[in-house]
Protein backbone atom coordinates (compact mmCIF):
# COMPACT_ATOMS: atom_id res chain seq x y z
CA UNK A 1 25.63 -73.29 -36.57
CA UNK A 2 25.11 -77.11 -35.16
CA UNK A 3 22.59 -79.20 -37.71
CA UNK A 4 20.93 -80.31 -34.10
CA UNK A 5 19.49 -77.39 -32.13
CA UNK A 6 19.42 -78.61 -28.42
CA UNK A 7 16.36 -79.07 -27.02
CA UNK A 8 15.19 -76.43 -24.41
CA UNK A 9 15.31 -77.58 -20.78
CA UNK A 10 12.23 -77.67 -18.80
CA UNK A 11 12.13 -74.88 -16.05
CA UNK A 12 11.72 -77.69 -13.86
CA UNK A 13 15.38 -79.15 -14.44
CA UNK A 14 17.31 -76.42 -15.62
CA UNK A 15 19.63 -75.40 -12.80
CA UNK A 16 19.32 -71.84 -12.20
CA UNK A 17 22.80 -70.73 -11.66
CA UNK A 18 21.90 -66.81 -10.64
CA UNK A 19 24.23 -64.99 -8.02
CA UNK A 20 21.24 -63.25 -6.46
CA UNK A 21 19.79 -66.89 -6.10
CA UNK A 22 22.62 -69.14 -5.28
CA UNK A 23 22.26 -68.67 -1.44
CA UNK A 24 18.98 -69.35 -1.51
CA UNK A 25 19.55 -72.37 -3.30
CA UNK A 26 21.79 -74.25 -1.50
CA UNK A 27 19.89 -73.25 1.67
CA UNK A 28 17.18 -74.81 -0.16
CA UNK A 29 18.98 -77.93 -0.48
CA UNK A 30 20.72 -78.14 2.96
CA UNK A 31 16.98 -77.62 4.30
CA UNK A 32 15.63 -80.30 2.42
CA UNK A 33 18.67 -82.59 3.52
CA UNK A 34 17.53 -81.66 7.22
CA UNK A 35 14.07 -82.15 6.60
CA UNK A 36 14.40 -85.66 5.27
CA UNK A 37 16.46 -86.76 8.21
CA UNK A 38 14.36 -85.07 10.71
CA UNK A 39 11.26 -87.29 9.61
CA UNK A 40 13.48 -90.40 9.54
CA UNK A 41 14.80 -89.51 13.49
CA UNK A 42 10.95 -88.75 14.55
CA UNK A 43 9.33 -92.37 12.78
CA UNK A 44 12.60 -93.87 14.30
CA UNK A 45 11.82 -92.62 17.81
CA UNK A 46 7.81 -93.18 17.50
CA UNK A 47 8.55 -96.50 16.73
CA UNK A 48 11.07 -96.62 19.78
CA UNK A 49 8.40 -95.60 21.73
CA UNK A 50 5.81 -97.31 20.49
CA UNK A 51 7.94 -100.60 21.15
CA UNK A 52 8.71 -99.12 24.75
CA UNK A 53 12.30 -99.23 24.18
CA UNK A 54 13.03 -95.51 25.94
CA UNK A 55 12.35 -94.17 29.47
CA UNK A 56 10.58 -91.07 29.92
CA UNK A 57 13.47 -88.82 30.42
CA UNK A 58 14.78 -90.25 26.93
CA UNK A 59 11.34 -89.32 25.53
CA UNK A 60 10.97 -86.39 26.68
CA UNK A 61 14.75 -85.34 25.05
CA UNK A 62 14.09 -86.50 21.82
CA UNK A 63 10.36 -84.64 21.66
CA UNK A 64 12.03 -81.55 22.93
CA UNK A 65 14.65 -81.80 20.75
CA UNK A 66 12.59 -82.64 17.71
CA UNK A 67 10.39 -79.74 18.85
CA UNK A 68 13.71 -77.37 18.61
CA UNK A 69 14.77 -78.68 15.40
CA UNK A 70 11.09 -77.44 13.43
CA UNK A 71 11.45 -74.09 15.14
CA UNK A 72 14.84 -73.76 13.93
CA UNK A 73 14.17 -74.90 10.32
CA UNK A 74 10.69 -72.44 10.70
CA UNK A 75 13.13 -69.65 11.32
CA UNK A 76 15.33 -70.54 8.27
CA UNK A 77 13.00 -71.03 6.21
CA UNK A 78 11.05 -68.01 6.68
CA UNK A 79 14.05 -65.77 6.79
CA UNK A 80 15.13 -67.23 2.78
CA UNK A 81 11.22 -66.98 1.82
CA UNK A 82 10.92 -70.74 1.85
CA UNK A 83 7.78 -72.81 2.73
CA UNK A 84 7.56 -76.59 3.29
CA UNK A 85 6.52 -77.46 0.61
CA UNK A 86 9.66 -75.96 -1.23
CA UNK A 87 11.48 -78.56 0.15
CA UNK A 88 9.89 -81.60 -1.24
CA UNK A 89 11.69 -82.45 -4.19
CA UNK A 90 9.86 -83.90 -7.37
CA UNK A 91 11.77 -87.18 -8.42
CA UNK A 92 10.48 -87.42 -11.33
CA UNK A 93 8.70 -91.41 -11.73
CA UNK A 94 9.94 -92.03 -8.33
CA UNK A 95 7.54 -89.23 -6.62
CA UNK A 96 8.23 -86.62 -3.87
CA UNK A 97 11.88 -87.17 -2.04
CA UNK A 98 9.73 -86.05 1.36
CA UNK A 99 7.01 -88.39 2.31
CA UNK A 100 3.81 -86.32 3.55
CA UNK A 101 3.70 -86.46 7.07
């Protein structure tokens, strides 16, 4: 018996290492890794357009694609039971990894 007991993890942190769950969890994460660098590619190209820097045909591309990209992460999230807001992970002092859009 150790003479210090560790001290229980908070749900919060504790990684839950389930095989029933692991799937889900590393979807979870690739998801959120998608998520934060679709929002960077859409301020990128509203500032791009904002500046004027793309034609219309280039603009048009990168709406349609950005339009393809949420449908697709829709579908994956809703097939692994996931909502948006699953995806924002709590950094602690630092805040939310996803800023709200």
């Amino acid at each position: 018996m150790s003479e210090h007991p560790e001290p229980a993890e908070s749900p919060r942190r504790r990684l839950d290492l389930e095989p029933d769950t692991v799937e889900r969890d590393l979807i979870k994460l690739v998801l959120t890794v998608v998520e934060l660098l679709r929002q960077l590619m859409e301020r990128q190209a509203l500032r791009r357009v904002d500046e004027g820097d793309l034609s219309e045909d280039q603009e048009e591309r990168i709406g349609l694609t950005l339009m393809l990209l949420d449908d697709r992460m829709t579908e994956l999230r809703d097939r692994y039971g996931l909502r948006p807001e699953d995806l924002n992970l709590d950094l602690g002092p630092l805040g939310p990894l996803l800023p709200r859009e």
